[in-house]
C-alpha atoms as a PDB file:
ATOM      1  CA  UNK A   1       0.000   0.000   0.000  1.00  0.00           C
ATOM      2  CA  UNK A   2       1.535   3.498  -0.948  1.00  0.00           C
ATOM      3  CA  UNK A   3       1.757   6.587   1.637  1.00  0.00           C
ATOM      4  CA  UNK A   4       1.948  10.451   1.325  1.00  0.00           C
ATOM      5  CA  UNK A   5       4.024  12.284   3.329  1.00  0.00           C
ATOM      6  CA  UNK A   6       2.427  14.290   6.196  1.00  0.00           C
ATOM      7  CA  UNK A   7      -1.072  13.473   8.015  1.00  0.00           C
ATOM      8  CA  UNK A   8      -2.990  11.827   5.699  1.00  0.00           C
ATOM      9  CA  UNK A   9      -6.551   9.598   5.764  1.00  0.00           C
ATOM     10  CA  UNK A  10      -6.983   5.840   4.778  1.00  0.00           C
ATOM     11  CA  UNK A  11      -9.022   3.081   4.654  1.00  0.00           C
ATOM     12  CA  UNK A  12      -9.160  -0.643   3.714  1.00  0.00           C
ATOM     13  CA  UNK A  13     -11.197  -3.489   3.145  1.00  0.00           C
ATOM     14  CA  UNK A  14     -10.195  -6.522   5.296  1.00  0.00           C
ATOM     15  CA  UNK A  15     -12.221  -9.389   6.431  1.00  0.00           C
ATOM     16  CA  UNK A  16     -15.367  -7.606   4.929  1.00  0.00           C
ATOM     17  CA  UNK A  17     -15.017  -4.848   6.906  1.00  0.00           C
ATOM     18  CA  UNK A  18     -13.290  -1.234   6.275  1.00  0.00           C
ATOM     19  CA  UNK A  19     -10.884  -0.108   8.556  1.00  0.00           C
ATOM     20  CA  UNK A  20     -10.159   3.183   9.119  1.00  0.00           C
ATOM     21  CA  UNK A  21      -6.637   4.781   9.727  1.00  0.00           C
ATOM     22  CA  UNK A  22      -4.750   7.753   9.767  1.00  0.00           C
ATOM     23  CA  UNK A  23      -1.135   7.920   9.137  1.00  0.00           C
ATOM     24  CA  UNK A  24       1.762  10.521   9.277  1.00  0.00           C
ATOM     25  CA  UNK A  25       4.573   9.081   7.071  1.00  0.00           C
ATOM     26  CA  UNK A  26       8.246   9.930   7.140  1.00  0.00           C
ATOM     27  CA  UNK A  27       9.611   8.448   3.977  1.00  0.00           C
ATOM     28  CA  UNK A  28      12.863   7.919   5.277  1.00  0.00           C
ATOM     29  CA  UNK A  29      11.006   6.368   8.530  1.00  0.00           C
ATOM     30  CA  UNK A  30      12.255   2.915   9.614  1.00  0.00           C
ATOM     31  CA  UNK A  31      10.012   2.732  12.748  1.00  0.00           C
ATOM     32  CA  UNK A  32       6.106   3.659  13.346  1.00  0.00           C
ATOM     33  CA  UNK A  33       4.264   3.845  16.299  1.00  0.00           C
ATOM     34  CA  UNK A  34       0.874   2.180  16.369  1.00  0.00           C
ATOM     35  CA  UNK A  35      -1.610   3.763  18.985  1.00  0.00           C
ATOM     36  CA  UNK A  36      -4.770   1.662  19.552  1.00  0.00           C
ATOM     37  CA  UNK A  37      -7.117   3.244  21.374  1.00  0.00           C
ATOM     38  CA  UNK A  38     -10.262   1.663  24.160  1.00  0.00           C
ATOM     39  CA  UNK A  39     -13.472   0.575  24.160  1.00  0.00           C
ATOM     40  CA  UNK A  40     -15.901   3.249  22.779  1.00  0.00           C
ATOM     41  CA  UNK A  41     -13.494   5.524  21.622  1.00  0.00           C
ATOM     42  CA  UNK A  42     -11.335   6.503  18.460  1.00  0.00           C
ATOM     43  CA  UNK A  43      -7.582   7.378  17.109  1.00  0.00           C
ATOM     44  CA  UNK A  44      -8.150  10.841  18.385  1.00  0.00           C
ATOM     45  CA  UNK A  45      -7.608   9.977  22.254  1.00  0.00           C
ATOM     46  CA  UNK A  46      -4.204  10.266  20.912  1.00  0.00           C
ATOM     47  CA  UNK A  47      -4.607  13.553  18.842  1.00  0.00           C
ATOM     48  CA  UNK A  48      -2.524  15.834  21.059  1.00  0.00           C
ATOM     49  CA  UNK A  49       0.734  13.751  19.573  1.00  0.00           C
ATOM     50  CA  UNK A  50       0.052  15.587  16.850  1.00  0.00           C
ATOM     51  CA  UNK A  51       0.257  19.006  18.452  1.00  0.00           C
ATOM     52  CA  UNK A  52       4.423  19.304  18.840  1.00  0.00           C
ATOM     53  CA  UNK A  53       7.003  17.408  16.866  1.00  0.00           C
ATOM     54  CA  UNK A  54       7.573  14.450  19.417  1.00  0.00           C
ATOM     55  CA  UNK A  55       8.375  11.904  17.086  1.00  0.00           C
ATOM     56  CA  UNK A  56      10.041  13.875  13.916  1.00  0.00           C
ATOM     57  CA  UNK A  57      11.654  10.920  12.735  1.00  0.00           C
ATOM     58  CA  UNK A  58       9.348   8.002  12.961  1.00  0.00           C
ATOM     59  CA  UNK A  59       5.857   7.248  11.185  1.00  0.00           C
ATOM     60  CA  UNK A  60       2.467   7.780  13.483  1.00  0.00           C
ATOM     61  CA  UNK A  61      -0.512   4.898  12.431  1.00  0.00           C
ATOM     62  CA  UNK A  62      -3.620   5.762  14.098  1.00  0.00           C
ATOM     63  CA  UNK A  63      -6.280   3.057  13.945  1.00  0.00           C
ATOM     64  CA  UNK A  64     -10.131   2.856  14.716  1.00  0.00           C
ATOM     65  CA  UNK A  65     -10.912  -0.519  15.012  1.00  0.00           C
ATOM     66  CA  UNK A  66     -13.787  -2.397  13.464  1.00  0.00           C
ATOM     67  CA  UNK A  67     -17.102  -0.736  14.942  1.00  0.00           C
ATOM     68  CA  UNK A  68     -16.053   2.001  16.363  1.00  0.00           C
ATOM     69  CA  UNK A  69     -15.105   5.776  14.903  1.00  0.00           C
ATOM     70  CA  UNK A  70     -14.577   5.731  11.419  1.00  0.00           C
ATOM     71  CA  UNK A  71     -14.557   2.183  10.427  1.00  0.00           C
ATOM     72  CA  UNK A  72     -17.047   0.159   9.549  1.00  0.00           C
ATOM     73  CA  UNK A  73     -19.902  -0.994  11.881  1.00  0.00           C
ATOM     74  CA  UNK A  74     -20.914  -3.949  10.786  1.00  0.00           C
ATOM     75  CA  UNK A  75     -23.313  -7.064  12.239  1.00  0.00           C
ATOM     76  CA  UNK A  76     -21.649  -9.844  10.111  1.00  0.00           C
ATOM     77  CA  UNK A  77     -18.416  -8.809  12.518  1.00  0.00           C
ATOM     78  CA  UNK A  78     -17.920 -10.996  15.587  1.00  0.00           C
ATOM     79  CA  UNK A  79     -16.004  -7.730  17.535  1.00  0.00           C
ATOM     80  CA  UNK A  80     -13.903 -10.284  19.531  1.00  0.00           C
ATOM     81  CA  UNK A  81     -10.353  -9.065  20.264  1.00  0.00           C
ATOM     82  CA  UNK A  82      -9.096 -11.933  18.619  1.00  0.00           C
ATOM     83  CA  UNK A  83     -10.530 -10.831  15.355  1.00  0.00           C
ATOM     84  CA  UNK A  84      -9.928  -7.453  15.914  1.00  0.00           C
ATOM     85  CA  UNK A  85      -6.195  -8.457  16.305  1.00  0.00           C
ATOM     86  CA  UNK A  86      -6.683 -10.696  12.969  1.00  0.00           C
ATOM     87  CA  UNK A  87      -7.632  -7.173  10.991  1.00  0.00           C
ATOM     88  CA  UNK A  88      -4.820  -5.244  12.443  1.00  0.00           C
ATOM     89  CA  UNK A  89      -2.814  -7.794  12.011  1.00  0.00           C
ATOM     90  CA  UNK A  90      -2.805  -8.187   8.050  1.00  0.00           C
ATOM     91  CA  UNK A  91      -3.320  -4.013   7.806  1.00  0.00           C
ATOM     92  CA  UNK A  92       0.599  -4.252   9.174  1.00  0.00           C
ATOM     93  CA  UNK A  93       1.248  -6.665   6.568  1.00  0.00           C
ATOM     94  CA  UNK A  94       0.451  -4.357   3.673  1.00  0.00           C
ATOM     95  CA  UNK A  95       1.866  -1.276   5.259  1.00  0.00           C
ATOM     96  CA  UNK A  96       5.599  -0.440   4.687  1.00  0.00           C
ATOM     97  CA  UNK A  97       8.035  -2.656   6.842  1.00  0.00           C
ATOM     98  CA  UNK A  98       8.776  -0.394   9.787  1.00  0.00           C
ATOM     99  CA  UNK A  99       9.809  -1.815  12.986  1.00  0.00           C
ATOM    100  CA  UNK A 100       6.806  -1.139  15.502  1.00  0.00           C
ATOM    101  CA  UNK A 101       6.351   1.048  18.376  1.00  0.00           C
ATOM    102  CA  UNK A 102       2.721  -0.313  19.972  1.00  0.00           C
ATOM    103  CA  UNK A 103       1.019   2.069  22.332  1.00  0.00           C
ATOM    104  CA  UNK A 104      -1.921   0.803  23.741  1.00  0.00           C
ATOM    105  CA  UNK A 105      -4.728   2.431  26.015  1.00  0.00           C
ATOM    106  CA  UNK A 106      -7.525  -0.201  27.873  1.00  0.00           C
ATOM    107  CA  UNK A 107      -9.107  -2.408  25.930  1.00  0.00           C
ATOM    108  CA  UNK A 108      -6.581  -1.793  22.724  1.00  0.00           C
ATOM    109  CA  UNK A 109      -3.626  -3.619  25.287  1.00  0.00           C
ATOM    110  CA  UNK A 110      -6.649  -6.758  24.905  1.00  0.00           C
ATOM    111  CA  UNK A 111      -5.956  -6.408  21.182  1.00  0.00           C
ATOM    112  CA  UNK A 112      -2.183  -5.965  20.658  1.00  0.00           C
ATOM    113  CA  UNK A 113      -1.271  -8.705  22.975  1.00  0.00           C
ATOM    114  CA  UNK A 114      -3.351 -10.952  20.614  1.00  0.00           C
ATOM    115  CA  UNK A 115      -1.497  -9.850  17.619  1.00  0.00           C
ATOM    116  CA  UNK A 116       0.419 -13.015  15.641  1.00  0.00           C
ATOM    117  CA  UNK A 117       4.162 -13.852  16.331  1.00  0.00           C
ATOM    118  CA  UNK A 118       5.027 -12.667  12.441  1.00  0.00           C
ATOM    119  CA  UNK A 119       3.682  -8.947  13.632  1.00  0.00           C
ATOM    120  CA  UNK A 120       5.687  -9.075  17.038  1.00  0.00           C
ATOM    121  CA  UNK A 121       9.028 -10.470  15.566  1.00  0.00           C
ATOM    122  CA  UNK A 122       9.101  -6.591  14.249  1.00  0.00           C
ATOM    123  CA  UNK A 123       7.975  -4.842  17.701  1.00  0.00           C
ATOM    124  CA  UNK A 124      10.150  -3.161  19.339  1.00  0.00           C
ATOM    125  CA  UNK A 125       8.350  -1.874  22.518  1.00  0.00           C
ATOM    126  CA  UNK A 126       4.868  -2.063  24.098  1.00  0.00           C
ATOM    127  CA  UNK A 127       3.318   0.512  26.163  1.00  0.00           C
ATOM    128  CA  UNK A 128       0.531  -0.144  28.171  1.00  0.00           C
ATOM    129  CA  UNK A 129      -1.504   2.323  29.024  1.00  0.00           C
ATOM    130  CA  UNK A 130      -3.953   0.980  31.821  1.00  0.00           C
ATOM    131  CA  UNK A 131      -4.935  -1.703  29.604  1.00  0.00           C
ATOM    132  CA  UNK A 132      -6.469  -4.874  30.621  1.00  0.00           C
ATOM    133  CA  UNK A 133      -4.366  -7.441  32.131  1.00  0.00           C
ATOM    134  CA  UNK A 134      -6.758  -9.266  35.210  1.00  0.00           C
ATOM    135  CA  UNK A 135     -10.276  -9.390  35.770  1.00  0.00           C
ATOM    136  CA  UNK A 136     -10.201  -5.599  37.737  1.00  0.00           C
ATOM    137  CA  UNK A 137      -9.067  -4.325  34.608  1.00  0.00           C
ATOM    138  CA  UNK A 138     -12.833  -4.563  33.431  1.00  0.00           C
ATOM    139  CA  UNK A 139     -14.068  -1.784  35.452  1.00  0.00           C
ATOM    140  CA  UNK A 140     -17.296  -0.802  35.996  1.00  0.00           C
ATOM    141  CA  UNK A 141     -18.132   0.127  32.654  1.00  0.00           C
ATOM    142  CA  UNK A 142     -17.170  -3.245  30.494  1.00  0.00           C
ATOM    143  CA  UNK A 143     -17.953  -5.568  33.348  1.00  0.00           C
ATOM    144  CA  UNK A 144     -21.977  -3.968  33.561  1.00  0.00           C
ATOM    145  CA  UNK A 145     -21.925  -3.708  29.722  1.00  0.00           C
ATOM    146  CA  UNK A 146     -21.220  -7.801  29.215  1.00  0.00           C
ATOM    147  CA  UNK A 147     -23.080  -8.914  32.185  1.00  0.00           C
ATOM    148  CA  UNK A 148     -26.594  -7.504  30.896  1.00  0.00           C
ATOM    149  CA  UNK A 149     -28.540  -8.981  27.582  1.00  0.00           C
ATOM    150  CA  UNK A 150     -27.368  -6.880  24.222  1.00  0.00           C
ATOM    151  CA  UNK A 151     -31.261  -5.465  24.154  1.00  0.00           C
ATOM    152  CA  UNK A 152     -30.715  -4.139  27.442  1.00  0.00           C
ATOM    153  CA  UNK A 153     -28.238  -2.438  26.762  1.00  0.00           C
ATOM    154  CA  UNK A 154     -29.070  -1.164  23.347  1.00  0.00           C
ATOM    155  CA  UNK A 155     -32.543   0.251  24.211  1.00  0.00           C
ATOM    156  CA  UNK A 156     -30.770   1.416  27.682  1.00  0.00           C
ATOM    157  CA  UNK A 157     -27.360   1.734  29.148  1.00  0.00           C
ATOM    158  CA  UNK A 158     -26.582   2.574  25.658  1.00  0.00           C
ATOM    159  CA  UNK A 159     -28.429   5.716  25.129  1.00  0.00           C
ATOM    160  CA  UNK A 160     -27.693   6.345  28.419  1.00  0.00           C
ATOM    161  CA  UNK A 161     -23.976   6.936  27.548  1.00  0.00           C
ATOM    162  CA  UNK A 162     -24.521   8.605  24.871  1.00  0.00           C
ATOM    163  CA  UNK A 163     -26.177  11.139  26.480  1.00  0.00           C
ATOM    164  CA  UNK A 164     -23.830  11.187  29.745  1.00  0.00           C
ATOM    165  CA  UNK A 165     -20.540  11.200  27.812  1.00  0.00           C
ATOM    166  CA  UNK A 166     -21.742  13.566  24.709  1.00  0.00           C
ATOM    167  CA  UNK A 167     -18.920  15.869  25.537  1.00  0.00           C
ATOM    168  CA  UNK A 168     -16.168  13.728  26.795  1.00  0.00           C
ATOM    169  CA  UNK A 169     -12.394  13.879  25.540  1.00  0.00           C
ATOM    170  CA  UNK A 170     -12.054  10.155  24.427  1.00  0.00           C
ATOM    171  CA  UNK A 171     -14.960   8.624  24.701  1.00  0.00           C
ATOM    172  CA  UNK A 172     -16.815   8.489  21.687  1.00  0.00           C
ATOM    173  CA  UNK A 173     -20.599   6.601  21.770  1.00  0.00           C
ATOM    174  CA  UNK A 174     -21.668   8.423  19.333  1.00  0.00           C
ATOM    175  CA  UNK A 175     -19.244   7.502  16.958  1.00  0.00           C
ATOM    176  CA  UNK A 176     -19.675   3.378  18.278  1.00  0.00           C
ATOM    177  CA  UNK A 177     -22.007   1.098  17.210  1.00  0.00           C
ATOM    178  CA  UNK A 178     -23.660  -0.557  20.031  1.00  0.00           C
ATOM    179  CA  UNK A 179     -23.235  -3.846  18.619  1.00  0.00           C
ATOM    180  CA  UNK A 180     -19.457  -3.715  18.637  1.00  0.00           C
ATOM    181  CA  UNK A 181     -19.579  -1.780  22.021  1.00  0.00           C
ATOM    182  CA  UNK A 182     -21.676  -4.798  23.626  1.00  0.00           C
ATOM    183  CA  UNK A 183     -19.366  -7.822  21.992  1.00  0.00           C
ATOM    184  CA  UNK A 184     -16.193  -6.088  22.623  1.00  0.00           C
ATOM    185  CA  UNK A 185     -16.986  -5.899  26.015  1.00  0.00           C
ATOM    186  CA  UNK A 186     -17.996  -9.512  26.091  1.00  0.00           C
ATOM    187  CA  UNK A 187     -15.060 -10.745  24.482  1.00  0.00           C
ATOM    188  CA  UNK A 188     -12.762  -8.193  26.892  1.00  0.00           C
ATOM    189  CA  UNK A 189     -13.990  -9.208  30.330  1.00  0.00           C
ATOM    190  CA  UNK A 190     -13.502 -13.127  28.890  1.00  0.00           C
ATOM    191  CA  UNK A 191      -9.783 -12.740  27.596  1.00  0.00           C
ATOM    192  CA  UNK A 192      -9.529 -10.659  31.180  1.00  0.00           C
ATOM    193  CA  UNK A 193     -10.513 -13.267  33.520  1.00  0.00           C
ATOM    194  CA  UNK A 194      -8.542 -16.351  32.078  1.00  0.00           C
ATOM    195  CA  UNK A 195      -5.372 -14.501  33.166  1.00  0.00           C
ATOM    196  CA  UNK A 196      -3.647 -15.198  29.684  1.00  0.00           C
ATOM    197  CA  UNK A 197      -3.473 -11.272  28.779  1.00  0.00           C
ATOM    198  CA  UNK A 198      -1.165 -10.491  32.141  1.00  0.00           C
ATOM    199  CA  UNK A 199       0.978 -13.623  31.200  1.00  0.00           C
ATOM    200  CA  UNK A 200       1.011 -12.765  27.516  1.00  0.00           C
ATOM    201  CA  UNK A 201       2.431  -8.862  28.649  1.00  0.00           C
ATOM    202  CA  UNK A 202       4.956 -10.996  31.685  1.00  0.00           C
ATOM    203  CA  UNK A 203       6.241 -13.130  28.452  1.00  0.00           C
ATOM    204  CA  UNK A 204       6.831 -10.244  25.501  1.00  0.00           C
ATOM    205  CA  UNK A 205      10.394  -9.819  24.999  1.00  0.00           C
ATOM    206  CA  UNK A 206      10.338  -6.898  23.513  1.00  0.00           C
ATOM    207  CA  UNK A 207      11.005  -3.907  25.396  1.00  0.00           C
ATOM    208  CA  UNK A 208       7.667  -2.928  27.739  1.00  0.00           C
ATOM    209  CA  UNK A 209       6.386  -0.345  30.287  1.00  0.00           C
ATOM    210  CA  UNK A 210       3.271   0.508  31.751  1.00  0.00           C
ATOM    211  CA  UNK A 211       1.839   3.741  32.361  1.00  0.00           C
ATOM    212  CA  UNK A 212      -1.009   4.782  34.385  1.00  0.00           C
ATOM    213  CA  UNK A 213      -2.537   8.064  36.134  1.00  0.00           C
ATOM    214  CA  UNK A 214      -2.093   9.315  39.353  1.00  0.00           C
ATOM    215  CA  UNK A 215      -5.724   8.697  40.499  1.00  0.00           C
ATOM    216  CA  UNK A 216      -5.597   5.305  40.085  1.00  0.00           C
ATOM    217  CA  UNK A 217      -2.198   4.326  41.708  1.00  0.00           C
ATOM    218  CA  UNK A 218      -3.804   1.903  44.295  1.00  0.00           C
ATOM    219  CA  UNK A 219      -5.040  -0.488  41.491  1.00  0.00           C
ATOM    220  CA  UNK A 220      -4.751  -3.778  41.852  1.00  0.00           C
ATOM    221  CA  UNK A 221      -2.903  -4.446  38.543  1.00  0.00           C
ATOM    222  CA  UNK A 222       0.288  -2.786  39.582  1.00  0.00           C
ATOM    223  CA  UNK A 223       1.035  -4.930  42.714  1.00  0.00           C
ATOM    224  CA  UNK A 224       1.325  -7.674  39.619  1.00  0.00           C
ATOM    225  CA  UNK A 225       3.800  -5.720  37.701  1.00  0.00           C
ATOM    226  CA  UNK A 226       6.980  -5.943  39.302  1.00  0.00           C
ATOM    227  CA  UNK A 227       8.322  -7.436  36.168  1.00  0.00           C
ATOM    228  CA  UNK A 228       8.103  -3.987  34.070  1.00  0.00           C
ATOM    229  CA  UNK A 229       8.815  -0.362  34.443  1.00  0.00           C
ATOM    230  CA  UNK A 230       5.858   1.514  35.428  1.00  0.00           C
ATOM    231  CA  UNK A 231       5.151   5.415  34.662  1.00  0.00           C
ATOM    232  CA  UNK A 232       3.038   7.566  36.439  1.00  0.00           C
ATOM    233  CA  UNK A 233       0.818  10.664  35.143  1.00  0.00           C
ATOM    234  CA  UNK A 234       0.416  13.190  37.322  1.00  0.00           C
ATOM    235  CA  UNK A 235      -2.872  14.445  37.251  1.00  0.00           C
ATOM    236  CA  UNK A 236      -4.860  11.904  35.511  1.00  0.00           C
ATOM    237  CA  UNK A 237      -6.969   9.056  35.651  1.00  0.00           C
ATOM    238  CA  UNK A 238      -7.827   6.199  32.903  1.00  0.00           C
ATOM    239  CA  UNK A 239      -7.838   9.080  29.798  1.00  0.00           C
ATOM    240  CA  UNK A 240      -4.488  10.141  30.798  1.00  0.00           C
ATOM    241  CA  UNK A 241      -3.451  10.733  27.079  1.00  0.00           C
ATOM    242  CA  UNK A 242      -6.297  13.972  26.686  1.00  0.00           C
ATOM    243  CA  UNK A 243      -5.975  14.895  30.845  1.00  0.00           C
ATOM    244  CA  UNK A 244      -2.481  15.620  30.707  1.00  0.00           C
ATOM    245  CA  UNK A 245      -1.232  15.022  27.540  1.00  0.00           C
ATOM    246  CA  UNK A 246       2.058  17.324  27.510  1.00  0.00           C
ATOM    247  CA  UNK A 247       3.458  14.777  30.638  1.00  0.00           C
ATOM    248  CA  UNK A 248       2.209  11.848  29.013  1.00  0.00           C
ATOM    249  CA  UNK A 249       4.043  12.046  25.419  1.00  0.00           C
ATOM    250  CA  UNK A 250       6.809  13.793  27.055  1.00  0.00           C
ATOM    251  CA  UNK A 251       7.232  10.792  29.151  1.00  0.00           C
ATOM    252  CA  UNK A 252       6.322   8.659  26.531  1.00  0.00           C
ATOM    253  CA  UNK A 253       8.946  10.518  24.112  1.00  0.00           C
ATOM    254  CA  UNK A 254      11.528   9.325  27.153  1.00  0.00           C
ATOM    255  CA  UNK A 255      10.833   5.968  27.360  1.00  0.00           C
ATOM    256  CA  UNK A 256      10.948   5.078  23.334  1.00  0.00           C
ATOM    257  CA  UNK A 257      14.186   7.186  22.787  1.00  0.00           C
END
């Protein structure tokens, strides 16, 4: 697949199902960074990247995944992160060859730990950004979303949210289908209660780190993570990456230099 320079939009056709991206390509790149973003949001809860130069010399892929902002939002799509990771992973394959950055916020950590072994025998580092790991990842929000019948929470919680979160930074119902909302939650609490997401992130040998905000330092995750660096944001909660965005990518800059 060709690039243009700059900040440019794409999508493609995989699986049956368009996927939108956004990309700013350095020709002479070698490495990208690949944000994936949580459950009922978009690429833009990563926008303010875009705001200074921290990355001059690298590529920045921004994707929305299957159902939620841009992309396509489907019924004949199961919205399991397994086949969410199954898209992403053959969008890598027609992209250029860079060696891979991943940063990952909540539910997208579900999704990159599930990528194949071809994809992460060209990663070079994994941030995790308060992604899901153990069965407290879940929260309150994905753990009432999957234990309720879909109708429920269509013709309810649903519009609920929409209403209640119309104006937030990252979260994006609007822009979600509630199909892919309800199955991705589903599918996220079940891949967080086997346990095989915090071994999968134990076992990476790439280089990895975890970040997480300041208001949520006594979760239970992080007395589980003695294995890996981990990187507080000051002044923050879960959507560190739009509540304090100038200490998060300068941090983030740190770490991946």
């Amino acid at each position: 697949m060709k690039l243009k320079e700059g900040l440019n939009e794409y999508s493609e056709i995989i699986s049956k199902q368009k996927i939108s991206f956004r990309c700013k390509y350095v020709p002479a790149s070698t490495e990208v960074l690949i944000f994936f973003h949580g459950l009922a949001c978009a690429w833009d809860a990563f926008r303010y990247v875009l705001d200074t130069e921290y990355f001059p010399e690298k590529s920045l892929l921004f994707v929305d995944f299957i159902g939620f902002g841009d992309s396509s939002k489907n019924e004949d799509f199961s919205y399991t992160m397994h086949d969410q990771a199954k898209v992403i992973d053959e969008l890598i394959s027609i992209l250029p060859p860079w060696n891979i950055h991943i940063v990952a916020h909540s539910m997208g950590v579900a999704i990159a730990l599930l990528l194949s072994e071809n994809t992460f025998s060209r990663v070079l580092s994994f941030v995790n950004i308060e992604g899901n790991l153990i069965s407290e990842d879940c929260g309150i929000m994905s753990r009432k979303i999957a234990e309720m019948p879909f109708e429920v929470y269509k013709n309810k919680l649903y519009k609920f949210h929409l209403f209640a979160y119309k104006n937030h930074d990252q979260l994006h119902f609007n822009q979600s289908s509630p199909y892919a909302i309800y199955n991705s939650a589903v599918s996220l609490a079940k891949e967080s209660d086997t346990g095989d997401l915090l071994r999968k992130f134990r076992e990476l040998e790439c280089n990895r780190c975890y970040f997480y905000g300041e208001e949520n330092k006594v979760m239970p995750v992080l007395k589980k993570l003695d294995f890996v660096q981990k990187i507080m944001i000051k002044k923050s909660g879960h959507a560190m990456t739009t509540q304090n965005p100038e200490e998060f990518f300068t941090k983030l800059v740190e770490y991946i230099n």
